[in-house]
Protein backbone atom coordinates (compact mmCIF):
# COMPACT_ATOMS: atom_id res chain seq x y z
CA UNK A 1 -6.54 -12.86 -25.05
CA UNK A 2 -6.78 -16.26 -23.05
CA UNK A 3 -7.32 -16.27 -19.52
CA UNK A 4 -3.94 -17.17 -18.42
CA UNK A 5 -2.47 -13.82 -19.81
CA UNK A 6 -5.26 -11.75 -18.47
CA UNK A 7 -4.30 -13.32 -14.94
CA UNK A 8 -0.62 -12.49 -15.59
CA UNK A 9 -1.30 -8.63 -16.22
CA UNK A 10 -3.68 -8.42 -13.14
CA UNK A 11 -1.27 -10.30 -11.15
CA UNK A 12 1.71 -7.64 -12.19
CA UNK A 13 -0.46 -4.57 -12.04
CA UNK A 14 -1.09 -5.61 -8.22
CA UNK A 15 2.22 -6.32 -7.35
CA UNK A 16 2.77 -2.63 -8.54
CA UNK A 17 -0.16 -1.20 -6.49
CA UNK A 18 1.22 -3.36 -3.86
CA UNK A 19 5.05 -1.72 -4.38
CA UNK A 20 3.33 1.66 -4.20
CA UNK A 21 1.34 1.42 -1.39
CA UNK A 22 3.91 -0.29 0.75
CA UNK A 23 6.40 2.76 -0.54
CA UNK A 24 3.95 5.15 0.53
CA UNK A 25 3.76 3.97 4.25
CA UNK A 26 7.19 3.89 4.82
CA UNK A 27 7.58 7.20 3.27
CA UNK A 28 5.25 8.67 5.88
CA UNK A 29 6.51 6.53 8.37
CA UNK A 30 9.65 8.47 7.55
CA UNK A 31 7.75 11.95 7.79
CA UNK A 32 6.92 11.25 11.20
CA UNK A 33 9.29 10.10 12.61
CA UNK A 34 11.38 13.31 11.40
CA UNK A 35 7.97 15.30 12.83
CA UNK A 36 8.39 13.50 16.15
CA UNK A 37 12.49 13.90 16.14
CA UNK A 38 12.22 18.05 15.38
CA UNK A 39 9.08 19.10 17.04
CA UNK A 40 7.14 18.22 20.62
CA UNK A 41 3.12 16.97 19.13
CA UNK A 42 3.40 18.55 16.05
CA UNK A 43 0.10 18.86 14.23
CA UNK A 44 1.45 17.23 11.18
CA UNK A 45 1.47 14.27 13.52
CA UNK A 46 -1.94 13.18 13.59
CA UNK A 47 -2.38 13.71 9.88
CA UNK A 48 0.70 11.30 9.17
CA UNK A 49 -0.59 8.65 11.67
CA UNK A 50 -4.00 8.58 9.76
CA UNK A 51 -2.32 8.57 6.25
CA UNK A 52 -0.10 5.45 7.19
CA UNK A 53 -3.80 4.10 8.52
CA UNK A 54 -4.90 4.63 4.88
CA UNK A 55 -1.88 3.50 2.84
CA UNK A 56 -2.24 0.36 4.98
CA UNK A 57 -5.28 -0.25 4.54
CA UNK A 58 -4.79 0.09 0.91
CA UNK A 59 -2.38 -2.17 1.09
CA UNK A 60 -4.34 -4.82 2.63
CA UNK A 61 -7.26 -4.35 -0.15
CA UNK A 62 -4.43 -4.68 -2.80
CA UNK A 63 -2.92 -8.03 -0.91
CA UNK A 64 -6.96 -9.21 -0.68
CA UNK A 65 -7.02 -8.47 -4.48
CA UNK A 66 -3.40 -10.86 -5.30
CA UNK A 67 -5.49 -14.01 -3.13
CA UNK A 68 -8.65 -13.74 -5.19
CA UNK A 69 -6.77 -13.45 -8.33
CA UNK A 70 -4.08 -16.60 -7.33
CA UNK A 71 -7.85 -18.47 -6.64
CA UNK A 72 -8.81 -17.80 -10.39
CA UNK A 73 -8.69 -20.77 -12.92
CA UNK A 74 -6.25 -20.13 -15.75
């Protein structure tokens, strides 16, 4: 397979990762705000707030990941 086409299927499996990650942090995001709306320092609470900390961070890796790959000769 040529180099060009190996850089297109990297470039859309990122995007994906990127879609899923992003997804994932507003979905928490979602959680706890809900948490914070229904119940005074729930203990969920701290567990959300580190697993949008993670999906983010994810996120970032997977956005790191897209800029080495755009960097890559074809």
């Amino acid at each position: 397979m040529k180099l060009k086409l190996y850089k297109e299927l990297w470039q859309s499996r990122f995007q994906k990762m990127l879609e899923l990650e992003r997804g994932a942090v507003r979905d928490y995001e979602e959680l706890l705000a809900e948490s914070r709306a229904k119940f005074k320092k729930a203990a969920l609470e701290a567990h959300l707030e580190h697993l949008i900390a993670d999906e983010k961070k994810h996120a970032r890796l997977v956005e790191e990941l897209l800029e080495i790959l755009k960097r890559q000769p074809e």
